[in-house]
C-alpha atoms as a PDB file:
ATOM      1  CA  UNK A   1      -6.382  -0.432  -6.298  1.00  0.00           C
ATOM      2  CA  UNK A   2      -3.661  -3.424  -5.152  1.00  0.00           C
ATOM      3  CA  UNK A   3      -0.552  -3.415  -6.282  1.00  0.00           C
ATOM      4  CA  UNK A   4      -0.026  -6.329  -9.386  1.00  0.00           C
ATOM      5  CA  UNK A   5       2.050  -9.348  -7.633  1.00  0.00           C
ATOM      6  CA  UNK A   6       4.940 -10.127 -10.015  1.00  0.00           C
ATOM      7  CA  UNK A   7       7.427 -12.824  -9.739  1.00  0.00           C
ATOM      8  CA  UNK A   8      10.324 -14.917 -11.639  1.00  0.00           C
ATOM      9  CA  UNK A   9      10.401 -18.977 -11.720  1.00  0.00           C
ATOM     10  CA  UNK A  10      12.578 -21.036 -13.509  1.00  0.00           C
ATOM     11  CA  UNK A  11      10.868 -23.546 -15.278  1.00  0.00           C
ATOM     12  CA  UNK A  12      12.351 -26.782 -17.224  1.00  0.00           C
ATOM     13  CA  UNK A  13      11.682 -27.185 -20.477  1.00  0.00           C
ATOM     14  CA  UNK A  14      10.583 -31.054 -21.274  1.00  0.00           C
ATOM     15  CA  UNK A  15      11.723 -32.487 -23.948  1.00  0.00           C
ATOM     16  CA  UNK A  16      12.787 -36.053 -25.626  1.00  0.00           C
ATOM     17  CA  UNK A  17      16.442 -34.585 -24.683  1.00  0.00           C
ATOM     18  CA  UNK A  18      18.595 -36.111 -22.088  1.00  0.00           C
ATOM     19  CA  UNK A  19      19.173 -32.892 -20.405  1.00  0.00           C
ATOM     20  CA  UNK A  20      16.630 -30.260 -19.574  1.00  0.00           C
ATOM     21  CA  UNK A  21      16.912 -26.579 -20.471  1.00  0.00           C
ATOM     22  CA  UNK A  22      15.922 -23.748 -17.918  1.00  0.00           C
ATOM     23  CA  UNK A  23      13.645 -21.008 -18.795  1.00  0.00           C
ATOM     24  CA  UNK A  24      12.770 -18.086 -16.298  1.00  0.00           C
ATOM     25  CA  UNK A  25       8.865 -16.908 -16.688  1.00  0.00           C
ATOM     26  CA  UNK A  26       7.712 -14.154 -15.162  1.00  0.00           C
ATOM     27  CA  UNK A  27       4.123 -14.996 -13.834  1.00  0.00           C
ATOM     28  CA  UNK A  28       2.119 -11.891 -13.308  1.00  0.00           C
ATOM     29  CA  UNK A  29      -1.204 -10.979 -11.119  1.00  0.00           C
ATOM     30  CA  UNK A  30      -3.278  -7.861 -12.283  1.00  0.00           C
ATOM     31  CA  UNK A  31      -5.911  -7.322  -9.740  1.00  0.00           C
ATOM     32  CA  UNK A  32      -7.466  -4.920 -12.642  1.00  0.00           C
ATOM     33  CA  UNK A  33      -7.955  -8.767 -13.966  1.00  0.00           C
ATOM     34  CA  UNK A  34      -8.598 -10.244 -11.100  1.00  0.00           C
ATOM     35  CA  UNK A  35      -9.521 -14.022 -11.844  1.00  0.00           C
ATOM     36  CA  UNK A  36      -6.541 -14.099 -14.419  1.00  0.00           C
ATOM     37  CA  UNK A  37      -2.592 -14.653 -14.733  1.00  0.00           C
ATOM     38  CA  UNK A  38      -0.282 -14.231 -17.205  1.00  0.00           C
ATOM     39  CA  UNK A  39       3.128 -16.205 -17.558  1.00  0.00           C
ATOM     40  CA  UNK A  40       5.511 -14.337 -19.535  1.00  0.00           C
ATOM     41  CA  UNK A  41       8.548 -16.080 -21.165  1.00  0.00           C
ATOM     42  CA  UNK A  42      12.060 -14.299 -21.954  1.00  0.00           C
ATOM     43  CA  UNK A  43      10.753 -14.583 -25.590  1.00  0.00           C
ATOM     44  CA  UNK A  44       8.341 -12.511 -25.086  1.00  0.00           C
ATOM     45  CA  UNK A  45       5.378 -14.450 -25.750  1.00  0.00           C
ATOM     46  CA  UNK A  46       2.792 -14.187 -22.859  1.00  0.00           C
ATOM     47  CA  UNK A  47       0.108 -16.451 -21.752  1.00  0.00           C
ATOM     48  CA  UNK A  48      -3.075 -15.198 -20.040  1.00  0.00           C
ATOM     49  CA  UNK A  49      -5.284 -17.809 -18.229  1.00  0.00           C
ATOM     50  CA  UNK A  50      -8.068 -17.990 -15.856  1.00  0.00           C
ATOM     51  CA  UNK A  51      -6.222 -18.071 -12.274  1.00  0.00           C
ATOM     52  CA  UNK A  52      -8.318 -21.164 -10.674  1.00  0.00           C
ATOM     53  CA  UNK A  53      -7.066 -23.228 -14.336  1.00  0.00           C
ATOM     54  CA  UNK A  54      -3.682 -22.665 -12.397  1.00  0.00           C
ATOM     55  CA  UNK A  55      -5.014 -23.440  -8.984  1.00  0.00           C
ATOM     56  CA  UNK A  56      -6.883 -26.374  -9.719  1.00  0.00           C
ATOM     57  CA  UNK A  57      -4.119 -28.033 -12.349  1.00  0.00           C
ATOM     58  CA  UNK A  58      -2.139 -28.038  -9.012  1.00  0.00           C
ATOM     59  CA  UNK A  59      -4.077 -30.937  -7.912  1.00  0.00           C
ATOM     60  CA  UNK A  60      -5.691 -32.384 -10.843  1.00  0.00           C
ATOM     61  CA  UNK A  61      -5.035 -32.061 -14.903  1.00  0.00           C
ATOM     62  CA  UNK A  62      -6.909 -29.449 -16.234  1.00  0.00           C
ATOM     63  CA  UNK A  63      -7.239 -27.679 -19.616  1.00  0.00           C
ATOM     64  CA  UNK A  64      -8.742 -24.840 -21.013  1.00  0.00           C
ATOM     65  CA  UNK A  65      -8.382 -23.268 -24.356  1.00  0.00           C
ATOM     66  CA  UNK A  66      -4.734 -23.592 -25.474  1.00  0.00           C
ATOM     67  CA  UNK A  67      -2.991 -23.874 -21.731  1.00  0.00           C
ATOM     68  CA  UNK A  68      -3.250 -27.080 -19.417  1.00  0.00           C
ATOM     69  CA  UNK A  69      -2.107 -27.955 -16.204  1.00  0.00           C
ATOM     70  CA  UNK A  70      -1.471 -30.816 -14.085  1.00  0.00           C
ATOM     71  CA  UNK A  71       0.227 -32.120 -11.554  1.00  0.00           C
ATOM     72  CA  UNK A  72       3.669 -34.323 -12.206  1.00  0.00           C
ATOM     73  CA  UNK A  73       4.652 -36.685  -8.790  1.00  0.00           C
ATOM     74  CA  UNK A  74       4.258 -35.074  -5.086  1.00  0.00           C
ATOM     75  CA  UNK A  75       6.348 -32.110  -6.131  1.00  0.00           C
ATOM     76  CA  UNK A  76       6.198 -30.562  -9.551  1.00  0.00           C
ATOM     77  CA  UNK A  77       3.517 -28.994 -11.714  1.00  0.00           C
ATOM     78  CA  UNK A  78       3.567 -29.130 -15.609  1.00  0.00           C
ATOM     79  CA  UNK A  79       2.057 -26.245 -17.381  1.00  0.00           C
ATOM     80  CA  UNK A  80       1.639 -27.144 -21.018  1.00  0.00           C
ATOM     81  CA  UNK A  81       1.228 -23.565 -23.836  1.00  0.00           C
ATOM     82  CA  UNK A  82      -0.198 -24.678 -27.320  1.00  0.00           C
ATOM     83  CA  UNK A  83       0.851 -21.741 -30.472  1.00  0.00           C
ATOM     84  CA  UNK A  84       0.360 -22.815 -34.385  1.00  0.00           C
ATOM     85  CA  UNK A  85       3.620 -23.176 -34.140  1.00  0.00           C
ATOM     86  CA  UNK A  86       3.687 -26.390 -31.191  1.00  0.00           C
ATOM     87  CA  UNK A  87       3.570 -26.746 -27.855  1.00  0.00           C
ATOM     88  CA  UNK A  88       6.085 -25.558 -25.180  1.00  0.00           C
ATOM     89  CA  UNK A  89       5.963 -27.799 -21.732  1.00  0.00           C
ATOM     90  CA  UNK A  90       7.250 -26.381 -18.888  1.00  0.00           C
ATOM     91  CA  UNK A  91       8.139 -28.381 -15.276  1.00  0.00           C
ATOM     92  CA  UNK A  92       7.225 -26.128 -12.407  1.00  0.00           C
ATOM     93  CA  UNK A  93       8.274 -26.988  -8.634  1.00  0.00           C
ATOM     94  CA  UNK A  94       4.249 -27.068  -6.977  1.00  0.00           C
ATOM     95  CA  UNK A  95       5.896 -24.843  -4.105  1.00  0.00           C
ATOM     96  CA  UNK A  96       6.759 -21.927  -6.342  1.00  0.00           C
ATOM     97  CA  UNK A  97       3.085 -22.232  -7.957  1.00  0.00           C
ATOM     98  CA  UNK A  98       1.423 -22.135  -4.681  1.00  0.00           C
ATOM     99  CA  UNK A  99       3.311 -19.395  -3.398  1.00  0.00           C
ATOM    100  CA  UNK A 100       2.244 -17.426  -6.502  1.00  0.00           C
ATOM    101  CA  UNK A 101      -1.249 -18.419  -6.410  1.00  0.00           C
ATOM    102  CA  UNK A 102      -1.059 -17.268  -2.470  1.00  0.00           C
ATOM    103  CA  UNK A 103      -0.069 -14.168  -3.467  1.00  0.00           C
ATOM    104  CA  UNK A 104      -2.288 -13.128  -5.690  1.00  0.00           C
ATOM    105  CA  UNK A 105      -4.714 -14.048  -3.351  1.00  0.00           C
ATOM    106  CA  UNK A 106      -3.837 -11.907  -0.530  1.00  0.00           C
ATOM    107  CA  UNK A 107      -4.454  -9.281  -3.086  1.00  0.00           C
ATOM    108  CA  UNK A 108      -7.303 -10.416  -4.611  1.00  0.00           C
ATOM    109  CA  UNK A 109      -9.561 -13.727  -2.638  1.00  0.00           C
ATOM    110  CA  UNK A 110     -10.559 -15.947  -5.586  1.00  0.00           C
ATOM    111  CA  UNK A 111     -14.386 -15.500  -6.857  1.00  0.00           C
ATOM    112  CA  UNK A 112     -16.840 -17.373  -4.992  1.00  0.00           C
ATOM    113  CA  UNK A 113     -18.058 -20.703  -7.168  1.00  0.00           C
ATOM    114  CA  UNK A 114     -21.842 -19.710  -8.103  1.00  0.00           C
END
């Protein structure tokens, strides 16, 4: 089986707040899941979501279940993580995304649409 692809991103948390705070997130490609990734925060909370959600948030906004995506200007990406407890929203530059996504897909090619 192919290795998992692992790698770190800072994101920016967005807030009302004049000045943003950095997070780092570990996002996380199991080919033993292969249509999924998880984003893990320092917090340990960890989010698991269908990988074309990511892919396609990159161009258009996009929700399922508690996670949505979309795209913010030419150059970021905001990924938006509902709890019972709120919501966390977290600025992404598009680049890192993609280079994720391209990753995981030299490991695993997305599934064909059906």
């Amino acid at each position: 089986m192919p290795a998992a692809v692992e790698e770190h991103a800072r994101g920016r948390i967005v807030t009302d707040a004049p000045q943003y705070r950095s997070v780092h997130v570990s996002m996380i490609y199991d080919p033993a899941e292969p249509q999924a990734v998880s984003f893990a925060f320092p917090s340990g909370r960890e989010w698991t979501f269908p990988r074309a959600l990511l892919e396609t948030g990159l161009r258009v906004p996009v929700s399922v279940g508690d996670i949505s995506v979309w795209p913010c200007g030419r150059v970021q990406a905001v990924v938006e993580f509902h709890t019972p407890d709120g919501v966390a929203v977290v600025q992404f530059d598009a680049k890192t995304l993609m280079r994720f996504l391209s990753h995981t897909y030299a490991v695993a090619a997305p599934a064909a649409a059906g």
